[in-house]
ModelCIF file with pLDDT and N, C-alpha, C, O atoms, coordinates in Angstrom:
data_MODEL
#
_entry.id   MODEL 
#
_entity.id                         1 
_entity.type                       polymer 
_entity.pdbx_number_of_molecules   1 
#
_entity_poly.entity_id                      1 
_entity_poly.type                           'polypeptide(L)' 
_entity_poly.nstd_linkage                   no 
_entity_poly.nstd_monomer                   no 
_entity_poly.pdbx_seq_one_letter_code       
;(UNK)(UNK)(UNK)(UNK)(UNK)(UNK)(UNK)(UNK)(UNK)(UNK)(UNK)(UNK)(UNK)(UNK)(UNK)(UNK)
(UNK)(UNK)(UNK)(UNK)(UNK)(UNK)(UNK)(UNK)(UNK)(UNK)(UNK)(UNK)(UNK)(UNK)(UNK)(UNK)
(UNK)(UNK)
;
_entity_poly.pdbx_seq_one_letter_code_can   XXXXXXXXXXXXXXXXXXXXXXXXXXXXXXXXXX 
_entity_poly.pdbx_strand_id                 A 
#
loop_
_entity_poly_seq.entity_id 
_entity_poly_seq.num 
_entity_poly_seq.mon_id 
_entity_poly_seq.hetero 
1 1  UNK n 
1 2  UNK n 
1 3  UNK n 
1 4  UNK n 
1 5  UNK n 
1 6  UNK n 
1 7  UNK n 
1 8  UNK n 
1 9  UNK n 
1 10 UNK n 
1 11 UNK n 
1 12 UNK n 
1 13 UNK n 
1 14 UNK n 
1 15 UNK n 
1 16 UNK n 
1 17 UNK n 
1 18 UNK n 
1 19 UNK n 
1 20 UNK n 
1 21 UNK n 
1 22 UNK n 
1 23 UNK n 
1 24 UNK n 
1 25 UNK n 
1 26 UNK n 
1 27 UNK n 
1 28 UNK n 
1 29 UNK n 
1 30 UNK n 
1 31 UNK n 
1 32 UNK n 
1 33 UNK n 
1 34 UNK n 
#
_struct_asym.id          A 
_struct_asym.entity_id   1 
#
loop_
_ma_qa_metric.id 
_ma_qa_metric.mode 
_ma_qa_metric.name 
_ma_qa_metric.software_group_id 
_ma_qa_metric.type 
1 global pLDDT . pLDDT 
2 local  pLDDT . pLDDT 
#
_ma_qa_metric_global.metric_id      1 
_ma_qa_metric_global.metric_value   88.09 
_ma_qa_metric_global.model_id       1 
_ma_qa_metric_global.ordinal_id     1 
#
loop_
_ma_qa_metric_local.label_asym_id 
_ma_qa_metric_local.label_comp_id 
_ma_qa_metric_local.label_seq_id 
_ma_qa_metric_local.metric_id 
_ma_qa_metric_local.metric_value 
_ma_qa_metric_local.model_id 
_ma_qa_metric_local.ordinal_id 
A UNK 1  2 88.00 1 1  
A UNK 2  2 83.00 1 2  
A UNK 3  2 78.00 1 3  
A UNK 4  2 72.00 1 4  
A UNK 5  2 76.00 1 5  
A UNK 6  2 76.00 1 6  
A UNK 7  2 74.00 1 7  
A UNK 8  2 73.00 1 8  
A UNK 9  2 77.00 1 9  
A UNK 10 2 82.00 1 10 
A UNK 11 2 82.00 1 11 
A UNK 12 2 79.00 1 12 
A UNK 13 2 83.00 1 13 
A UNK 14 2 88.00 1 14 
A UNK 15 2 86.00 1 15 
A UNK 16 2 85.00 1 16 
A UNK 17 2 90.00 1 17 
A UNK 18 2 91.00 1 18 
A UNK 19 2 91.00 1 19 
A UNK 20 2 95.00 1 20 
A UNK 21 2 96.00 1 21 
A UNK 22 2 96.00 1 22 
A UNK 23 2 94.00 1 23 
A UNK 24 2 93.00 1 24 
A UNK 25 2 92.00 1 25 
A UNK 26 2 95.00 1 26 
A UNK 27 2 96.00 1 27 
A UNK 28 2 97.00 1 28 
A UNK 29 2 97.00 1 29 
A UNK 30 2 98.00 1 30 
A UNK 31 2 98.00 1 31 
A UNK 32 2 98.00 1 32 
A UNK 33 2 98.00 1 33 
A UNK 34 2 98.00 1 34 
#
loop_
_atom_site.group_PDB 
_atom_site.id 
_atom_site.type_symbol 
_atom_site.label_atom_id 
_atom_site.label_alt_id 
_atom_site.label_comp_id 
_atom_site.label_asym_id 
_atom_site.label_entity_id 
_atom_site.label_seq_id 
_atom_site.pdbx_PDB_ins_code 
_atom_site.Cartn_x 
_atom_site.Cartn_y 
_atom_site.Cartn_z 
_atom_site.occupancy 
_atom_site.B_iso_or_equiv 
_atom_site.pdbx_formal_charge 
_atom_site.auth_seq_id 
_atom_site.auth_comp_id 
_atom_site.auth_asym_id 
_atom_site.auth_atom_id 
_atom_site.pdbx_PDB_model_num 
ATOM 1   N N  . UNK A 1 1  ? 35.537 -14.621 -66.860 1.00 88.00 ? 1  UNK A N  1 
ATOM 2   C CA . UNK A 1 1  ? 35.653 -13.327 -67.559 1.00 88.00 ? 1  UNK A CA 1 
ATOM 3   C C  . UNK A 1 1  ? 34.817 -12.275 -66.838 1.00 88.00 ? 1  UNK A C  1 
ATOM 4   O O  . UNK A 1 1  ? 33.625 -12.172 -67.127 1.00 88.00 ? 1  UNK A O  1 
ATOM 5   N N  . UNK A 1 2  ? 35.481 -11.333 -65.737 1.00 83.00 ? 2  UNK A N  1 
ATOM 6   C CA . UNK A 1 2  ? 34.480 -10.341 -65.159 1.00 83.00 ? 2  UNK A CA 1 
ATOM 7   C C  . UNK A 1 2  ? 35.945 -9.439  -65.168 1.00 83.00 ? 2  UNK A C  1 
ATOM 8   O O  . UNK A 1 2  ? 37.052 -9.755  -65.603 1.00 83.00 ? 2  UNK A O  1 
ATOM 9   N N  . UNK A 1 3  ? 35.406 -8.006  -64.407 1.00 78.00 ? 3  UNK A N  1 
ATOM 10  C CA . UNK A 1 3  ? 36.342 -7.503  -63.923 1.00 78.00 ? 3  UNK A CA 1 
ATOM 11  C C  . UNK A 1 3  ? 37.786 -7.233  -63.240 1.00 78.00 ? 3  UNK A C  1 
ATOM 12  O O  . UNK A 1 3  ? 38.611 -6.336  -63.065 1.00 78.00 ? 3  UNK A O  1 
ATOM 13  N N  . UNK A 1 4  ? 37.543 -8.602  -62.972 1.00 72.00 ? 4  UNK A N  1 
ATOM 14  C CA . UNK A 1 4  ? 38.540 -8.713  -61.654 1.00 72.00 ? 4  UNK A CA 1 
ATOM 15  C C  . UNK A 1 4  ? 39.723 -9.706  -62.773 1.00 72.00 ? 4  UNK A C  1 
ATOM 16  O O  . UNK A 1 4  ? 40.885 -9.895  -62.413 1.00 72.00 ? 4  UNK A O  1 
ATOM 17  N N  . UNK A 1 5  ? 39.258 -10.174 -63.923 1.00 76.00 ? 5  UNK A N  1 
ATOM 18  C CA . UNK A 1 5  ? 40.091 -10.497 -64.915 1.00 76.00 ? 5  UNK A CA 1 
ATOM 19  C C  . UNK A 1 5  ? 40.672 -9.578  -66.138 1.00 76.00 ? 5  UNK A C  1 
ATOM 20  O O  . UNK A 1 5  ? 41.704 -9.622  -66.809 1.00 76.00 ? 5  UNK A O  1 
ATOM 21  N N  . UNK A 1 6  ? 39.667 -8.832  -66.115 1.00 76.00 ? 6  UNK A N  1 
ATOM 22  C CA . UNK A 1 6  ? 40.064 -7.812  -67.560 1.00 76.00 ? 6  UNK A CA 1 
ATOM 23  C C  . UNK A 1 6  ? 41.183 -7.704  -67.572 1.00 76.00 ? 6  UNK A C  1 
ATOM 24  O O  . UNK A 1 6  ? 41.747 -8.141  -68.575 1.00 76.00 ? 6  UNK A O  1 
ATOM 25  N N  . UNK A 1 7  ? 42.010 -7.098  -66.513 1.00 74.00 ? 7  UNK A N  1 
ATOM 26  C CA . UNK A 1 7  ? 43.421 -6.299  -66.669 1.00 74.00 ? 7  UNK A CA 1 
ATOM 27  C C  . UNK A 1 7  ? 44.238 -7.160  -66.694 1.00 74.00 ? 7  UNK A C  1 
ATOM 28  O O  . UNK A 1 7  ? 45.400 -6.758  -66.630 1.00 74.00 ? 7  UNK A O  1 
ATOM 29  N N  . UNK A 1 8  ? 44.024 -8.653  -66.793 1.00 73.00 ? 8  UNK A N  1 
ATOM 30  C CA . UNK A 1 8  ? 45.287 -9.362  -66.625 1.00 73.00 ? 8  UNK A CA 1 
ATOM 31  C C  . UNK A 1 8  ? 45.924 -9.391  -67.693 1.00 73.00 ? 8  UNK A C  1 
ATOM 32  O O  . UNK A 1 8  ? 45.157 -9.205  -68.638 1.00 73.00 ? 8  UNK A O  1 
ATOM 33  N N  . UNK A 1 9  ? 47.007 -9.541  -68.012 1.00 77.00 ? 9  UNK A N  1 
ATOM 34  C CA . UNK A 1 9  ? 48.244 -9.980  -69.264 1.00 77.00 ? 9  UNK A CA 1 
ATOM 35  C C  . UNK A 1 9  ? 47.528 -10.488 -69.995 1.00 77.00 ? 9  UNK A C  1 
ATOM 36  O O  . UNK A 1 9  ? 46.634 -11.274 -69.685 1.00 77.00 ? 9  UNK A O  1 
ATOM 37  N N  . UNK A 1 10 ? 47.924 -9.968  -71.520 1.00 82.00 ? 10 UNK A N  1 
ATOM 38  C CA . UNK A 1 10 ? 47.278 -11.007 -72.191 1.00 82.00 ? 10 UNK A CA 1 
ATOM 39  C C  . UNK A 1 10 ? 48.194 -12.448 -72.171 1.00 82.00 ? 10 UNK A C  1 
ATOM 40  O O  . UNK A 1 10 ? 47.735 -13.590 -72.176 1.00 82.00 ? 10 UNK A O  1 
ATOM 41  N N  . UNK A 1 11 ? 49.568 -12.059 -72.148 1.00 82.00 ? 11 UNK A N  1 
ATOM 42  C CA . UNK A 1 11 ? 50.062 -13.878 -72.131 1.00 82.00 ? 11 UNK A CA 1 
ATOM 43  C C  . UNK A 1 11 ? 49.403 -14.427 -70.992 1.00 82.00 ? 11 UNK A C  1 
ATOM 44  O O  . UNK A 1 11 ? 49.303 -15.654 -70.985 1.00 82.00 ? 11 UNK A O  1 
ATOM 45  N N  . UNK A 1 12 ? 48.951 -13.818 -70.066 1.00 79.00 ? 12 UNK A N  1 
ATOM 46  C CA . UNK A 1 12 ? 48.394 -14.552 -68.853 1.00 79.00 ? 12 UNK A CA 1 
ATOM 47  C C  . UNK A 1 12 ? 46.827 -14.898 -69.032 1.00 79.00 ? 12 UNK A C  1 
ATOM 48  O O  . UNK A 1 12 ? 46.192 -15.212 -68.025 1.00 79.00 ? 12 UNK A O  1 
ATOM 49  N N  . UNK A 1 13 ? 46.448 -14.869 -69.777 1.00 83.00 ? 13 UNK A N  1 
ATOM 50  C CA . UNK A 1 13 ? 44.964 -14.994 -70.282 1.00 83.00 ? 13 UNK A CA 1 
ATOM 51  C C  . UNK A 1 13 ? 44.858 -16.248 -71.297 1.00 83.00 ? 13 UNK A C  1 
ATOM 52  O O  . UNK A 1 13 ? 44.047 -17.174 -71.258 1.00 83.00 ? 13 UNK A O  1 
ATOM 53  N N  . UNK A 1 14 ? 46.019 -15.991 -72.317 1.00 88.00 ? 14 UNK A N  1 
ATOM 54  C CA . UNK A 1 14 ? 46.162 -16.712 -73.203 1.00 88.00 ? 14 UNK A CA 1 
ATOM 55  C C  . UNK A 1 14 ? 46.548 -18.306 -72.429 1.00 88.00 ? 14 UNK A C  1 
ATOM 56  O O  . UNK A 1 14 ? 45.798 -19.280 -72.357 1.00 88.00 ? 14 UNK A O  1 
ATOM 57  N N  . UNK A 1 15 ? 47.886 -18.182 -71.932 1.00 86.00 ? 15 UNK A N  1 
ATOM 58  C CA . UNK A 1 15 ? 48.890 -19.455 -70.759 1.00 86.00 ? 15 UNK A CA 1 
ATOM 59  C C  . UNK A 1 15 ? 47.449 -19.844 -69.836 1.00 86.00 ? 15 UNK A C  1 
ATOM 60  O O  . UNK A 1 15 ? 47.396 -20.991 -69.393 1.00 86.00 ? 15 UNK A O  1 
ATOM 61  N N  . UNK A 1 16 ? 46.235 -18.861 -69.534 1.00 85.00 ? 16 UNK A N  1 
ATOM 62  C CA . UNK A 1 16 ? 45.258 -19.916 -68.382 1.00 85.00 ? 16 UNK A CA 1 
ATOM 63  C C  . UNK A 1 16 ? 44.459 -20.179 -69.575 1.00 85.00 ? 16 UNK A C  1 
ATOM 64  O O  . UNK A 1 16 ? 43.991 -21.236 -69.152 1.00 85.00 ? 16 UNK A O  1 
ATOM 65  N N  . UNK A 1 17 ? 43.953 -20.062 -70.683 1.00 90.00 ? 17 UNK A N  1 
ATOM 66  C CA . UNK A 1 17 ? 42.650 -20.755 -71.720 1.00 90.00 ? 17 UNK A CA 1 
ATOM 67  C C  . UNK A 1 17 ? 43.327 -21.793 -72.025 1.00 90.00 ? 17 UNK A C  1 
ATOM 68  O O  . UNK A 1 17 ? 42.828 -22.912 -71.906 1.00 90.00 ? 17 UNK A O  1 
ATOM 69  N N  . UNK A 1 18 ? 44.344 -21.642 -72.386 1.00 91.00 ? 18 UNK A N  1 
ATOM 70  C CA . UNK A 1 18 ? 44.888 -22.804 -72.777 1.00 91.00 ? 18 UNK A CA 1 
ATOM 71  C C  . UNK A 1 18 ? 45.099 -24.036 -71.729 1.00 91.00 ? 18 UNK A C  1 
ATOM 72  O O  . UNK A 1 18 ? 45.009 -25.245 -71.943 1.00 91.00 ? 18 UNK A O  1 
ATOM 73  N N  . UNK A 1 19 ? 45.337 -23.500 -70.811 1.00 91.00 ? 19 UNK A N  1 
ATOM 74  C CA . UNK A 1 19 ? 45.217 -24.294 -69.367 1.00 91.00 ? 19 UNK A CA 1 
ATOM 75  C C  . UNK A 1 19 ? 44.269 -25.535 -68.974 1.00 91.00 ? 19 UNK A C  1 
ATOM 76  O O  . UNK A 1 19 ? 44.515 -26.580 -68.373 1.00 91.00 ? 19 UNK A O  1 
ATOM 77  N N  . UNK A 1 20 ? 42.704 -24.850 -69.729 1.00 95.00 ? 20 UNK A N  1 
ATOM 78  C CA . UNK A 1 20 ? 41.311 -25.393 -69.505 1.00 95.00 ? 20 UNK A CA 1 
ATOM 79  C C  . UNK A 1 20 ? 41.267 -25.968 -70.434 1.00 95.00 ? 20 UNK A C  1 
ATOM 80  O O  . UNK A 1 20 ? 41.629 -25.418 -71.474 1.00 95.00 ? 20 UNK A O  1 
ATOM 81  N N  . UNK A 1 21 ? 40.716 -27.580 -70.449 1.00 96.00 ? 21 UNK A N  1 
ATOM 82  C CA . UNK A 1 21 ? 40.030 -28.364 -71.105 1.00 96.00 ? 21 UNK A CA 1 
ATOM 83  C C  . UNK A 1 21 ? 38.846 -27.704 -72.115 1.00 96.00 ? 21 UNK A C  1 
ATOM 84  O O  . UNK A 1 21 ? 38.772 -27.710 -73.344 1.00 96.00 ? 21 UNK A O  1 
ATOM 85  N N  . UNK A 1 22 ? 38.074 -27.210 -71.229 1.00 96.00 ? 22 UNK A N  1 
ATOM 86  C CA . UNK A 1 22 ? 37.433 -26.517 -72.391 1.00 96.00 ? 22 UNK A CA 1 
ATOM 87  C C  . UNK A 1 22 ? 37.462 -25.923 -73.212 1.00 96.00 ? 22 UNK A C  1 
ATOM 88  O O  . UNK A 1 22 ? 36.750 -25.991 -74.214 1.00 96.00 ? 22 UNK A O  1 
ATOM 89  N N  . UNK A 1 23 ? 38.468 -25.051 -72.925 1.00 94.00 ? 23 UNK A N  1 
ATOM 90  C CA . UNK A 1 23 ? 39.198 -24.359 -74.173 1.00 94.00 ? 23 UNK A CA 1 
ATOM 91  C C  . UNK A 1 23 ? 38.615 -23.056 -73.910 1.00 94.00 ? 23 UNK A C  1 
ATOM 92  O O  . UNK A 1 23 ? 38.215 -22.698 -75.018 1.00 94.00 ? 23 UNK A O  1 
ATOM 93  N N  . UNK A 1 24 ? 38.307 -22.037 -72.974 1.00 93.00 ? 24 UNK A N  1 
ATOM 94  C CA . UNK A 1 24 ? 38.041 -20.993 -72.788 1.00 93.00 ? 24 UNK A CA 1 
ATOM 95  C C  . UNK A 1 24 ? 37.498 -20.021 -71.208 1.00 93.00 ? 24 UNK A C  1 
ATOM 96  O O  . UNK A 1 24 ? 37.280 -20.747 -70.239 1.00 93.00 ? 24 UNK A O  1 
ATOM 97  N N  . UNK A 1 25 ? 37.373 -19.046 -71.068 1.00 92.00 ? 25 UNK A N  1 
ATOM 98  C CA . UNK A 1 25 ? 37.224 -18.837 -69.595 1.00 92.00 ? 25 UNK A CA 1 
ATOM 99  C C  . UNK A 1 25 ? 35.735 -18.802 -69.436 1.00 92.00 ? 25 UNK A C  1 
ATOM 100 O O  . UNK A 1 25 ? 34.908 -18.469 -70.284 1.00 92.00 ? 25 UNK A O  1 
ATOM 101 N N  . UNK A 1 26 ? 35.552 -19.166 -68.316 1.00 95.00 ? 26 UNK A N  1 
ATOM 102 C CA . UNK A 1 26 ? 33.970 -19.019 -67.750 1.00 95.00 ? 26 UNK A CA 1 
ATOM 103 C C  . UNK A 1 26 ? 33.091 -17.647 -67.184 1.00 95.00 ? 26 UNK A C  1 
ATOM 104 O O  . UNK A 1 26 ? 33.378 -16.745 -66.397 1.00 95.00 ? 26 UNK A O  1 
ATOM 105 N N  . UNK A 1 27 ? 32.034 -17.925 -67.893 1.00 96.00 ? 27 UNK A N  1 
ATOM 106 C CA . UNK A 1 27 ? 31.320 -16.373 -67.242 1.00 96.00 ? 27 UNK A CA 1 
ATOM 107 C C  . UNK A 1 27 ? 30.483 -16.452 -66.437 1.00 96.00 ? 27 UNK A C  1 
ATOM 108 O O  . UNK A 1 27 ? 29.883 -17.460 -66.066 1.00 96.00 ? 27 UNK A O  1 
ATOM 109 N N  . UNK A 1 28 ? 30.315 -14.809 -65.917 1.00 97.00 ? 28 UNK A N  1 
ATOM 110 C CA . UNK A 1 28 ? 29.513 -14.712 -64.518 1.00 97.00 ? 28 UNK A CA 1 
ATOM 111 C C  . UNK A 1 28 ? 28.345 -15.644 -64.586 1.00 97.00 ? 28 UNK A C  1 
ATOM 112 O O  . UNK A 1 28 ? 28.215 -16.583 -63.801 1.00 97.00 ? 28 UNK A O  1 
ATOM 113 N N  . UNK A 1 29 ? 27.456 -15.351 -65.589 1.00 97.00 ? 29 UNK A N  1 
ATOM 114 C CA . UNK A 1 29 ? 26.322 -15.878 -65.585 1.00 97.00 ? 29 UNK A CA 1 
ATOM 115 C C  . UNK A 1 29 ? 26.242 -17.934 -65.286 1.00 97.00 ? 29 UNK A C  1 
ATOM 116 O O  . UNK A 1 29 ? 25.324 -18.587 -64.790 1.00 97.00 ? 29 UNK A O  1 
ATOM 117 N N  . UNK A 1 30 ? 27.512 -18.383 -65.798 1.00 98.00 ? 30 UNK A N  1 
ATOM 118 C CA . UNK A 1 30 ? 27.518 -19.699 -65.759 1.00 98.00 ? 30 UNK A CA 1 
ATOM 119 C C  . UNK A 1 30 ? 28.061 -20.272 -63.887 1.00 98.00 ? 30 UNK A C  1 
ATOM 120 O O  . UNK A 1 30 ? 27.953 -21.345 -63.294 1.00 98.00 ? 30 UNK A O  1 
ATOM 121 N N  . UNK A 1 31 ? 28.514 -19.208 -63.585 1.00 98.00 ? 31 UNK A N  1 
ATOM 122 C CA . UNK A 1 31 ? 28.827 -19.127 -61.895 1.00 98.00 ? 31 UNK A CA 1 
ATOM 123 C C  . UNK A 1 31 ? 27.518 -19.140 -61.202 1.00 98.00 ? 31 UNK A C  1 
ATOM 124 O O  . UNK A 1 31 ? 27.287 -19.983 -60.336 1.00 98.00 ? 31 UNK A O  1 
ATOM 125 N N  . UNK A 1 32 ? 26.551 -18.135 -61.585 1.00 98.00 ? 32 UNK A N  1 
ATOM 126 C CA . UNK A 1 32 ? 25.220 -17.688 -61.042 1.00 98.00 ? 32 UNK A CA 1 
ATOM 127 C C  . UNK A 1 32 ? 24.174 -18.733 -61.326 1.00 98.00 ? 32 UNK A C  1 
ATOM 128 O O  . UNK A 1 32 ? 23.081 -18.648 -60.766 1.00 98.00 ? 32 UNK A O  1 
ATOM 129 N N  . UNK A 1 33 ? 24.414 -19.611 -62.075 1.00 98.00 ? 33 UNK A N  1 
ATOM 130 C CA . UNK A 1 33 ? 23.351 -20.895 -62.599 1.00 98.00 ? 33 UNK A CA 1 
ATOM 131 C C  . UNK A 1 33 ? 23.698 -21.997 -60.913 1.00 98.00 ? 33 UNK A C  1 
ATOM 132 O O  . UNK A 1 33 ? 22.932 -22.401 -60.038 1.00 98.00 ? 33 UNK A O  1 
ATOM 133 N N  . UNK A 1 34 ? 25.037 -22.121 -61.095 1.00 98.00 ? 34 UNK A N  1 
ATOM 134 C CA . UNK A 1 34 ? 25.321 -23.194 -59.997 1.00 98.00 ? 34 UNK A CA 1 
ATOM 135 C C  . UNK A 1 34 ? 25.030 -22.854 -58.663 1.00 98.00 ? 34 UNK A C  1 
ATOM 136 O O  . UNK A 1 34 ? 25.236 -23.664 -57.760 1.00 98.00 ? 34 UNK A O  1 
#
């Protein structure tokens, strides 16, 4: 979830969460830990 995602579709937001096991999109800060 940054910028470079905002503008996408929402069916296209919705079709990739659902995608993930986890069940939601990942944020900057959890990128910046690794």
């Amino acid at each position: 979830a940054t910028d470079m995602t905002v503008d996408w579709p929402e069916a296209t937001k919705v079709a990739v969460t659902n995608s993930i096991p986890l069940g939601r999109m990942g944020t900057a800060e959890e990128v910046a830990e690794a």
